[in-house]
C-alpha atoms as a PDB file:
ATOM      1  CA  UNK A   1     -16.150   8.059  21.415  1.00  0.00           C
ATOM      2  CA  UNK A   2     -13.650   4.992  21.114  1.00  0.00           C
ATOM      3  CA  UNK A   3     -14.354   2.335  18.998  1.00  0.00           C
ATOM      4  CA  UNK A   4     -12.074  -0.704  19.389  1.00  0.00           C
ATOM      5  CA  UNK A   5     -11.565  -3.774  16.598  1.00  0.00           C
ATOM      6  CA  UNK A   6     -12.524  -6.295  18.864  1.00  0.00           C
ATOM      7  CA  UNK A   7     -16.418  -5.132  19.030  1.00  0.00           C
ATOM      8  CA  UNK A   8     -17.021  -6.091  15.399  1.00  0.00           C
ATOM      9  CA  UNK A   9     -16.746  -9.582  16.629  1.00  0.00           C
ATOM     10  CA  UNK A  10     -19.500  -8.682  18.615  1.00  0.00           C
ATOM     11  CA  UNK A  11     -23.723  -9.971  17.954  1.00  0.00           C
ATOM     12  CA  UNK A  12     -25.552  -7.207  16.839  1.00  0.00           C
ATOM     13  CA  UNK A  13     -25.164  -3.183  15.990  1.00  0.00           C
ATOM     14  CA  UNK A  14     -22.748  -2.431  17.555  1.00  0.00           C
ATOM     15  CA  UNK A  15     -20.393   1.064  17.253  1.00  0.00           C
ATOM     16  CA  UNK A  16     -17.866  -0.559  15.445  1.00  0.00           C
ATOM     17  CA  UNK A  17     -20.042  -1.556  12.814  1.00  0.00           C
ATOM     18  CA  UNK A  18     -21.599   1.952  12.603  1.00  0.00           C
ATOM     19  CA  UNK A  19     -17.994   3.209  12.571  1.00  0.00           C
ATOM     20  CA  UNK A  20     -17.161   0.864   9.699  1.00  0.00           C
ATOM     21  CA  UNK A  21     -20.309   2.191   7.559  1.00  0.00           C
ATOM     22  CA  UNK A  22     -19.300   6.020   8.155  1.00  0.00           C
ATOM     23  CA  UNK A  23     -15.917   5.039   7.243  1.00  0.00           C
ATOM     24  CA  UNK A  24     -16.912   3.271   4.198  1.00  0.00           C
ATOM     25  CA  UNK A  25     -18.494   6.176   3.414  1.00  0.00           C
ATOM     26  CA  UNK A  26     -15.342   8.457   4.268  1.00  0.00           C
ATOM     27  CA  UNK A  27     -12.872   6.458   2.221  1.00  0.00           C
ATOM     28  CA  UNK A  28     -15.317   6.547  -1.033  1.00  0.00           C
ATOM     29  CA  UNK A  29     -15.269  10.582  -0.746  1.00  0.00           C
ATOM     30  CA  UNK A  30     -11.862  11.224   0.356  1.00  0.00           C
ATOM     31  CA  UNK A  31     -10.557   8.248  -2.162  1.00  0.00           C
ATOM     32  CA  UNK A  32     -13.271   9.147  -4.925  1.00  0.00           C
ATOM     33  CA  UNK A  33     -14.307   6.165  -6.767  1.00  0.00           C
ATOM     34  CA  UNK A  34     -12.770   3.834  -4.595  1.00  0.00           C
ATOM     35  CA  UNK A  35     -15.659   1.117  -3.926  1.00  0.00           C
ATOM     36  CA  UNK A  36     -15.611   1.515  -8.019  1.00  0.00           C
ATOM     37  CA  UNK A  37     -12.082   0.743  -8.169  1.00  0.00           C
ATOM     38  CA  UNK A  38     -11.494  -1.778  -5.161  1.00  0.00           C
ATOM     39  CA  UNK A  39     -15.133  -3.352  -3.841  1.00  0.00           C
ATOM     40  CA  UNK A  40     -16.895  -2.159  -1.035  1.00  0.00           C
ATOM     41  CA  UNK A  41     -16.156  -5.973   0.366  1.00  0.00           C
ATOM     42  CA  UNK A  42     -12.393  -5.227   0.524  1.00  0.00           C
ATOM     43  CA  UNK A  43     -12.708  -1.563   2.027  1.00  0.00           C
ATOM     44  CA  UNK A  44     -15.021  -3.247   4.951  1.00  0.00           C
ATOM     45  CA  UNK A  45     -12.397  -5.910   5.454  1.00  0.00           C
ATOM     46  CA  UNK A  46      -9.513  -3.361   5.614  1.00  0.00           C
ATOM     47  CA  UNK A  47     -11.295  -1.125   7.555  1.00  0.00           C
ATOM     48  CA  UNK A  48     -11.646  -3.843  10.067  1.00  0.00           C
ATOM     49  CA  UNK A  49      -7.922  -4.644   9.860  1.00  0.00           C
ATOM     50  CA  UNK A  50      -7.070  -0.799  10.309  1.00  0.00           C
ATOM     51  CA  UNK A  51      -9.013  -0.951  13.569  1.00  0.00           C
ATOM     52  CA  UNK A  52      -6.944  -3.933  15.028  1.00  0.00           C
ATOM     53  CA  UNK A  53      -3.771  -2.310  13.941  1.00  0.00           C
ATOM     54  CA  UNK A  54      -4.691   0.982  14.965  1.00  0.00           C
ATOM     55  CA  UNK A  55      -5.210  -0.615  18.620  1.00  0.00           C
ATOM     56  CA  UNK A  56      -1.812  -2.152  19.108  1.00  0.00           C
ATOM     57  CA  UNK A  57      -0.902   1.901  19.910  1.00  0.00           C
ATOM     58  CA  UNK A  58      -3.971   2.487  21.513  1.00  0.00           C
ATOM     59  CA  UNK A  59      -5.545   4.062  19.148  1.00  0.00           C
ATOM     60  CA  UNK A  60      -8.788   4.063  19.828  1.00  0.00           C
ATOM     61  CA  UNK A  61     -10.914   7.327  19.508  1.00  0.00           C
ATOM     62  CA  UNK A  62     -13.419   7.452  16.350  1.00  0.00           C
ATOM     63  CA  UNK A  63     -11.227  10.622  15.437  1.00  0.00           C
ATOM     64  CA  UNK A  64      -7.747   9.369  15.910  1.00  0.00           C
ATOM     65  CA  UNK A  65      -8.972   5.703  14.076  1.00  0.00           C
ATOM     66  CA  UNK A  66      -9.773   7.540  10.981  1.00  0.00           C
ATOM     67  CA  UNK A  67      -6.830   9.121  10.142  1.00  0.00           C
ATOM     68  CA  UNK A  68      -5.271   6.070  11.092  1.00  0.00           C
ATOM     69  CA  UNK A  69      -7.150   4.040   8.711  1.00  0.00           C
ATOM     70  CA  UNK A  70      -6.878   6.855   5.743  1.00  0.00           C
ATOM     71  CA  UNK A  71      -3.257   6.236   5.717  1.00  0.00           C
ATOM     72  CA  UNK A  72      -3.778   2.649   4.977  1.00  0.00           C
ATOM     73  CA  UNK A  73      -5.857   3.629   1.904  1.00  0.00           C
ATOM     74  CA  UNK A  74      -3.044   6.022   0.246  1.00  0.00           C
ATOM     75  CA  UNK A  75      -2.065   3.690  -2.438  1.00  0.00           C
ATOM     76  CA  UNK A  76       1.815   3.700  -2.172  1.00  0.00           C
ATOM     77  CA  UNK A  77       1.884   3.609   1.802  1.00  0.00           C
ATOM     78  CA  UNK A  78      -0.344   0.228   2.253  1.00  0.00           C
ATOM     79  CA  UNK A  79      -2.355  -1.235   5.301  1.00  0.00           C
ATOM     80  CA  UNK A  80       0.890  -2.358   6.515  1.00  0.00           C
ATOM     81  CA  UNK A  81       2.957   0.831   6.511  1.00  0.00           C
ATOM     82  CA  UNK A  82       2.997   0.371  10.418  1.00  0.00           C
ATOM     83  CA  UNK A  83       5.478  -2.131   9.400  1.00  0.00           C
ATOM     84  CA  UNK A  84       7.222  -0.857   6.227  1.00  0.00           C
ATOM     85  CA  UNK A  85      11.198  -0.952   5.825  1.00  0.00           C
ATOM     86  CA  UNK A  86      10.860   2.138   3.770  1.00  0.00           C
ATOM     87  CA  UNK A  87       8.505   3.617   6.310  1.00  0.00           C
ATOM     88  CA  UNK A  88      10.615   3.547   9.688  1.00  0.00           C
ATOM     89  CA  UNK A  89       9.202   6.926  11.075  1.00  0.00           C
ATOM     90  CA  UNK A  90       5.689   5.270  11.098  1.00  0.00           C
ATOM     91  CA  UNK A  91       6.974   2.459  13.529  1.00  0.00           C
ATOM     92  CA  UNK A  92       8.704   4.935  15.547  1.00  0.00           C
ATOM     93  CA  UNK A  93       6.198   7.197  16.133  1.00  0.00           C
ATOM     94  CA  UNK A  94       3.460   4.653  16.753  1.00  0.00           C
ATOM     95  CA  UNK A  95       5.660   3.308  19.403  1.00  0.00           C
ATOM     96  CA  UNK A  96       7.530   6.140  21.185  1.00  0.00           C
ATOM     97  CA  UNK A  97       6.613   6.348  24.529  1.00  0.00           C
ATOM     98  CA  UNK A  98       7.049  10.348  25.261  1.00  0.00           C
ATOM     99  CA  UNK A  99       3.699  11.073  23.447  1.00  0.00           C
ATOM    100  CA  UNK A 100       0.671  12.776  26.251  1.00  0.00           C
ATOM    101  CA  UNK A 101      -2.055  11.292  24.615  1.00  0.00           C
ATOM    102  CA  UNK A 102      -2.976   8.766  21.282  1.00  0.00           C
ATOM    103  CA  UNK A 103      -4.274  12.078  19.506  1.00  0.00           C
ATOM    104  CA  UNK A 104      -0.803  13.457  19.643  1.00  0.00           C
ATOM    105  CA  UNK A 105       0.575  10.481  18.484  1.00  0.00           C
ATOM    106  CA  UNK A 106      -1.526  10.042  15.751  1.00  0.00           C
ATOM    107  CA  UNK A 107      -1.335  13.705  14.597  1.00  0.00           C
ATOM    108  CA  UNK A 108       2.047  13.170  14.883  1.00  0.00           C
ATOM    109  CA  UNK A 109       1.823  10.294  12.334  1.00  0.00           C
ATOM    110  CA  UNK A 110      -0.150  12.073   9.544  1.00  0.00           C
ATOM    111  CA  UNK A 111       1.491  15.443   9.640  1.00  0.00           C
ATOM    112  CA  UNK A 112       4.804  12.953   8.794  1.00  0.00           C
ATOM    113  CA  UNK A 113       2.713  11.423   6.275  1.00  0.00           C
ATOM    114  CA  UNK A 114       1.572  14.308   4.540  1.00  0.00           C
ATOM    115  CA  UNK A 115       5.352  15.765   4.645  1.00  0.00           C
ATOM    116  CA  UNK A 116       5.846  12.451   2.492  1.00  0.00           C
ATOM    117  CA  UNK A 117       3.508  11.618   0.463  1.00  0.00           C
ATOM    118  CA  UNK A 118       4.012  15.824  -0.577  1.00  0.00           C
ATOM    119  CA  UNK A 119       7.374  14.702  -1.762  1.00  0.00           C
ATOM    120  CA  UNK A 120       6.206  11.190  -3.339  1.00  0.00           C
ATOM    121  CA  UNK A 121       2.993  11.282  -4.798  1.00  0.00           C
ATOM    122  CA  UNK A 122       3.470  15.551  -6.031  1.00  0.00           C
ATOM    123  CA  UNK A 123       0.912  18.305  -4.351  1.00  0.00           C
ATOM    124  CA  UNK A 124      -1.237  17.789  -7.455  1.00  0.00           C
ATOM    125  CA  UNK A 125      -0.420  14.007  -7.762  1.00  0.00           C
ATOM    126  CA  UNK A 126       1.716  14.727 -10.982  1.00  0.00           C
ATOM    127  CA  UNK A 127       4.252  12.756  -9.655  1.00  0.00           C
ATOM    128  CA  UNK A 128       2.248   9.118  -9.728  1.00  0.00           C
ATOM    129  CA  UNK A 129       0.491  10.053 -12.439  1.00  0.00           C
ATOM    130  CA  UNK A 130       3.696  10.250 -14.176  1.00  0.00           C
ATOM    131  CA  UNK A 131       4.750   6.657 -12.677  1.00  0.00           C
ATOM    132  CA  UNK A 132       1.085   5.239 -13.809  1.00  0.00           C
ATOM    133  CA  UNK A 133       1.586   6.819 -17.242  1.00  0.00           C
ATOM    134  CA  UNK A 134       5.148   5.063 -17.780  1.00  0.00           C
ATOM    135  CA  UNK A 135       3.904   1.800 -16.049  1.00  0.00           C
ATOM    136  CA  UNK A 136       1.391   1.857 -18.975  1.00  0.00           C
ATOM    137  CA  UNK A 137       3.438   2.832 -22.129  1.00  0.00           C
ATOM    138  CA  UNK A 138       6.361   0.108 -20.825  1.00  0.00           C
ATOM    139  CA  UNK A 139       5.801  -3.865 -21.412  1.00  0.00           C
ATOM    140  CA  UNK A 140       6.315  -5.993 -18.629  1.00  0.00           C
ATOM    141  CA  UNK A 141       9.572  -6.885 -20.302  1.00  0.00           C
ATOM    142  CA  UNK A 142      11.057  -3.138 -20.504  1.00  0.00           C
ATOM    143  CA  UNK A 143       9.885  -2.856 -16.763  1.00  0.00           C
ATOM    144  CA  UNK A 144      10.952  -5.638 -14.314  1.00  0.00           C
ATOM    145  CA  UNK A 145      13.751  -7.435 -16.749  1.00  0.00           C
ATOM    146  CA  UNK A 146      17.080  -6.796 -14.339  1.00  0.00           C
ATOM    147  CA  UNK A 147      19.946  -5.701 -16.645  1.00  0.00           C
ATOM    148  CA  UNK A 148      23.356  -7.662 -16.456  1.00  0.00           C
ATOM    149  CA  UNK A 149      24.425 -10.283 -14.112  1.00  0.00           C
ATOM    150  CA  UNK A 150      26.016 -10.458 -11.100  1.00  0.00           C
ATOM    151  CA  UNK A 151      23.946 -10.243  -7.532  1.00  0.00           C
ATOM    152  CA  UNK A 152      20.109  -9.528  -7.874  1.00  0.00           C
ATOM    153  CA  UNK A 153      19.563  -6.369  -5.500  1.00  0.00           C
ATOM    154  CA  UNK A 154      21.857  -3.854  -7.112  1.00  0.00           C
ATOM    155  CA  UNK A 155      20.035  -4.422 -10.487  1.00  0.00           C
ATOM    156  CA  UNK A 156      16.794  -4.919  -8.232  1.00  0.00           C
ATOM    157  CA  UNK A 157      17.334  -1.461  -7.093  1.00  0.00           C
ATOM    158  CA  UNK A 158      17.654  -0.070 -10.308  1.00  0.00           C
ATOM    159  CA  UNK A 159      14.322  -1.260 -11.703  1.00  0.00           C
ATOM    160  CA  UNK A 160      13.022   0.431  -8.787  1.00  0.00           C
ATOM    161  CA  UNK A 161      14.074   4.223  -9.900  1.00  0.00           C
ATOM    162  CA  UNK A 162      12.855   3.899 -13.076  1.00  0.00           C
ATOM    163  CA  UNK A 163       9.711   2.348 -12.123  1.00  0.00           C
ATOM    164  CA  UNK A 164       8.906   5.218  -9.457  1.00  0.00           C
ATOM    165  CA  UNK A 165      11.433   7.641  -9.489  1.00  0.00           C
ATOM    166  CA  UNK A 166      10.244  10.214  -7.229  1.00  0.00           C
ATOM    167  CA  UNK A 167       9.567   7.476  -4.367  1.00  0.00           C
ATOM    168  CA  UNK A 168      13.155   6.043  -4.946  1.00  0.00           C
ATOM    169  CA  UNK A 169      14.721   9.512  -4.140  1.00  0.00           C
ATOM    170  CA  UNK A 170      12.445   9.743  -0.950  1.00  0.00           C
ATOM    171  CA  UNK A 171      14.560   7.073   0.553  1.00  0.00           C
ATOM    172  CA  UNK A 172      18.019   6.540   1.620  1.00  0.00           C
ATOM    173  CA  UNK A 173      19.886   3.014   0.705  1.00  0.00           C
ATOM    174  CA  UNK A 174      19.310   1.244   3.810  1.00  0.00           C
ATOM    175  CA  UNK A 175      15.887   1.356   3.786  1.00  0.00           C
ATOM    176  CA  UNK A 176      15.679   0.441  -0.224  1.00  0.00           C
ATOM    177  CA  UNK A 177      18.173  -2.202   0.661  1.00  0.00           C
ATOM    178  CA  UNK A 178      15.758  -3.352   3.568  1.00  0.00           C
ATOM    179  CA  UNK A 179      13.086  -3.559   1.425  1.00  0.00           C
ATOM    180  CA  UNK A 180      14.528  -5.238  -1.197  1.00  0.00           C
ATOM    181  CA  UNK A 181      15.792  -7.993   1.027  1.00  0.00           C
ATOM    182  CA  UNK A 182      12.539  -8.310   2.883  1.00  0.00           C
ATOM    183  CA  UNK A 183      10.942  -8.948  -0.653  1.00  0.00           C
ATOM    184  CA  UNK A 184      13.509 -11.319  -2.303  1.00  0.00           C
ATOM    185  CA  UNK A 185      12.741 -13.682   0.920  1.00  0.00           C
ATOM    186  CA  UNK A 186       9.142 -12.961   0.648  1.00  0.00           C
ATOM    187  CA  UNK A 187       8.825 -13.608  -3.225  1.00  0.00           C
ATOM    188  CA  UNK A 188      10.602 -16.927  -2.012  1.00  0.00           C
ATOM    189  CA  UNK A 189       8.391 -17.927   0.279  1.00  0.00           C
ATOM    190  CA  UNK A 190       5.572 -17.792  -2.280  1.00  0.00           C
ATOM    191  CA  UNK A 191       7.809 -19.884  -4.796  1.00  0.00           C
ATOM    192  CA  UNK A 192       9.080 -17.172  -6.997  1.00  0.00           C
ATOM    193  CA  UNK A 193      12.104 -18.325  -8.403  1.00  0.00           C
ATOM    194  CA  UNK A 194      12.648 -16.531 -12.086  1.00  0.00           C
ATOM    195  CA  UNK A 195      14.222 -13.142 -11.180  1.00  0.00           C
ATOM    196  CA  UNK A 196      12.078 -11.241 -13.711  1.00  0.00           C
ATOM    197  CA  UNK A 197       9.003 -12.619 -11.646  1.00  0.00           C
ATOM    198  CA  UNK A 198      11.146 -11.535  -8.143  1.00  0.00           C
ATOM    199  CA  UNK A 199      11.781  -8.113  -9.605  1.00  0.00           C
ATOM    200  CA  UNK A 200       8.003  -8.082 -10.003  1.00  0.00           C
ATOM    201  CA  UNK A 201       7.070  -9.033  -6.864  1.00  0.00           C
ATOM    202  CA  UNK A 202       9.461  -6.492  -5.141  1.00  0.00           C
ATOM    203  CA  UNK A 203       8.100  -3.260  -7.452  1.00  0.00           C
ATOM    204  CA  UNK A 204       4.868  -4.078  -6.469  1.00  0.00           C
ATOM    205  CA  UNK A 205       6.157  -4.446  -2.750  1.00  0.00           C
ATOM    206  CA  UNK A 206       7.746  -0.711  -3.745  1.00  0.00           C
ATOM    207  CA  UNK A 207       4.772   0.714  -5.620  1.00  0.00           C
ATOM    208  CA  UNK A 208       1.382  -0.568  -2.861  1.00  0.00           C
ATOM    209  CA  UNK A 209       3.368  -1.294   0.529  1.00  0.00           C
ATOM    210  CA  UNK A 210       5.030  -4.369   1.236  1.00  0.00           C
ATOM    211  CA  UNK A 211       2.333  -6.688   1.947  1.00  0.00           C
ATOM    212  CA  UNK A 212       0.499  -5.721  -0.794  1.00  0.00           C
ATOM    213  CA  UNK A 213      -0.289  -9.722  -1.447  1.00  0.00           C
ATOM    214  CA  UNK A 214      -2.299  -9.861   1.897  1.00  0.00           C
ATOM    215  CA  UNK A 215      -3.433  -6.563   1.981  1.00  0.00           C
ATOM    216  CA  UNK A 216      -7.487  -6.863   2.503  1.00  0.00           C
ATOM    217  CA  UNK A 217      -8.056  -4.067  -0.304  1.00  0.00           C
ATOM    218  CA  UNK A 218      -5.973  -5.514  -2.772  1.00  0.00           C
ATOM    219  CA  UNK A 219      -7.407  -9.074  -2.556  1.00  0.00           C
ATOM    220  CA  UNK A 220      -8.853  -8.765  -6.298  1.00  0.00           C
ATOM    221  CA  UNK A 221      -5.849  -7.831  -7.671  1.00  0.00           C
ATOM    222  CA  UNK A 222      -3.690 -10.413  -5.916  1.00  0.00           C
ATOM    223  CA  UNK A 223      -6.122 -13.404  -6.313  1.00  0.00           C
ATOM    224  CA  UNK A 224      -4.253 -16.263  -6.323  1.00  0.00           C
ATOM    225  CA  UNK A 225      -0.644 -14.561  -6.444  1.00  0.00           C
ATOM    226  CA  UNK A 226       0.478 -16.937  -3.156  1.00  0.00           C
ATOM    227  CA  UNK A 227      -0.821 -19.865  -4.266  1.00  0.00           C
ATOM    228  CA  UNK A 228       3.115 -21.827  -4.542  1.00  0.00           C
ATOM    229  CA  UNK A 229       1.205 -24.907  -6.100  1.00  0.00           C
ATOM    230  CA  UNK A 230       0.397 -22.551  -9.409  1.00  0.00           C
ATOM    231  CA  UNK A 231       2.626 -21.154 -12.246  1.00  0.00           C
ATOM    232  CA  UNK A 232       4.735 -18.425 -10.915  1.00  0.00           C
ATOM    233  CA  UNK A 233       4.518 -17.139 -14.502  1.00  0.00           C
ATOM    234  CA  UNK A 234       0.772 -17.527 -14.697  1.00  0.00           C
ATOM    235  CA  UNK A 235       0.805 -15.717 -11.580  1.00  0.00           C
ATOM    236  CA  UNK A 236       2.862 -13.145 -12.411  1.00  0.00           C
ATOM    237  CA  UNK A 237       1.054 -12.583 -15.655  1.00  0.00           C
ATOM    238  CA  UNK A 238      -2.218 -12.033 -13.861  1.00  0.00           C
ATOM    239  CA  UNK A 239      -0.784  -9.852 -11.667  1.00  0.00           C
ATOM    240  CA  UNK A 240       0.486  -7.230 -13.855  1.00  0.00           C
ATOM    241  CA  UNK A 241      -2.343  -7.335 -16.014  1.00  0.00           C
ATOM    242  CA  UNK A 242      -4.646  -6.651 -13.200  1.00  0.00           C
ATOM    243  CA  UNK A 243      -2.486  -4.562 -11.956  1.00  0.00           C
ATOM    244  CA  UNK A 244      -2.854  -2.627 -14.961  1.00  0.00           C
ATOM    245  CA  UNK A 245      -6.388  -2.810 -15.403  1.00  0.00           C
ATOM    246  CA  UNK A 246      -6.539  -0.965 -11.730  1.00  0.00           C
ATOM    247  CA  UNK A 247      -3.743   1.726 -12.641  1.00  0.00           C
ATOM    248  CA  UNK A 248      -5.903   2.376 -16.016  1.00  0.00           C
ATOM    249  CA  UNK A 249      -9.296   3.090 -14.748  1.00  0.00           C
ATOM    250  CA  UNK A 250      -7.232   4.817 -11.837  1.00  0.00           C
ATOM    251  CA  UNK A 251      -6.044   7.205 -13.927  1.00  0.00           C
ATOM    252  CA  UNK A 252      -8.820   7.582 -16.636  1.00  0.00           C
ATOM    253  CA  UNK A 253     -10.836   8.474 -13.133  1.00  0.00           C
ATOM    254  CA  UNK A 254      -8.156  10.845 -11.763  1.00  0.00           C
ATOM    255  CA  UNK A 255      -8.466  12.688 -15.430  1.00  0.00           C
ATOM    256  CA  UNK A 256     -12.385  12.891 -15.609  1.00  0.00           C
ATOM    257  CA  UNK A 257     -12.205  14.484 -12.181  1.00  0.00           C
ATOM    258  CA  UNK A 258      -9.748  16.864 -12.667  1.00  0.00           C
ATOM    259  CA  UNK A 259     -11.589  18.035 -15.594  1.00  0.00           C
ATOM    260  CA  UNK A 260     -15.289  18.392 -13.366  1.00  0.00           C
END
């Protein structure tokens, strides 16, 4: 059955919105806890998004729109990976023309993903629980201050490995150096000036996809982060702290269920 974004604009029950329930649903399984962790508010409203994104590639099919939209919820790929510098197999795929049918294409796109998120995340996760356990032990300071001087993205880069090493390997230089120059312009246009508040921005960018600032499910934890009118300290302060207030109870919930 398809299902298509533009019916939840629609009066009434309509299959979208019955979609968007059983997905709901899906997404707090598959991602245990995450209505806990996110709000079921920002799960409907990137649910919604996944649906208009999925149908730019005519992805339309209840089936196809699911795994579609459970990519978007795998924390270090993002609702946006469509669009990702470090993700440029996602774009391809989603727009070669050679593919028989939107079910190819889209099984196409999550066998890749799996392939990847193998290599990044570990086959029993050990790999960001790692990152979320060093994220935790490290101050802000230790984390995201660039060492010496001299041009921003080569000491950008390096906060980068040692904030998620096992991502950083996953990709080659231009696509670091793509996303690192994507996020120095986009911490810019937000009025991010101090480059320990840039390097910031740009691990985040690395760590949750990145548009993590107007990603639907992240909206608690990036309240306020584009607001140019504020602090960019203030900002960044909240940011990381509720940043890692979500990687905390993350991980104390990964534990507890490993242990059931």
């Amino acid at each position: 059955m398809r299902v298509q974004g533009h019916q939840i604009d629609t009066l009434g029950t309509t299959e979208a919105e019955r979609f968007e329930g059983r997905m709901v649903h899906h997404v707090d399984t598959f991602f245990r806890g995450a209505i806990w962790l996110l709000g079921e508010p920002q799960i409907r409203d990137a649910i919604r998004l996944g649906l208009q994104r999925a149908g730019r590639y005519g992805i339309e099919f209840q089936r196809d729109a699911c795994l579609y939209i459970s990519l978007m919820f795998v924390l270090v790929l993002g609702s946006h990976f469509d669009e990702d510098p470090l993700h440029p197999w996602a774009h391809e795929i989603l727009t070669e023309d050679t593919f028989s049918s939107p079910k190819l294409r889209v099984d196409t796109l999550y066998d890749r993903a799996m392939v990847y998120l193998d290599r990044v995340l570990g086959r029993k996760n050990q790999h960001i629980m790692r990152a979320a356990a060093r994220f935790l032990a490290e101050t802000p300071e230790a984390l995201f201050t660039p060492h010496g001087s001299g041009e921003l993205p080569p000491r950008l880069r390096e906060r980068l490995q040692q904030v998620y090493p096992e991502k950083y390997a996953a990709h080659g230089e231009a696509e670091l150096d793509a996303l690192i120059a994507d996020g120095i312009t986009r911490a810019s246009s937000i009025g991010l000036q101090d480059e320990r508040n840039i390097v910031t921005y740009v691990c985040a960018m690395f760590v949750f996809g990145h548009r993590f600032d107007v990603d639907p499910k992240l909206a608690n934890l990036t309240q306020g982060l584009r607001d140019p009118a504020a602090d960019e300290g203030a900002r960044m302060g909240a940011l990381y702290e509720r940043a890692r207030d979500l990687i905390e109870k993350a991980t104390v919930r990964a534990a507890a269920q490993g242990s059931d």
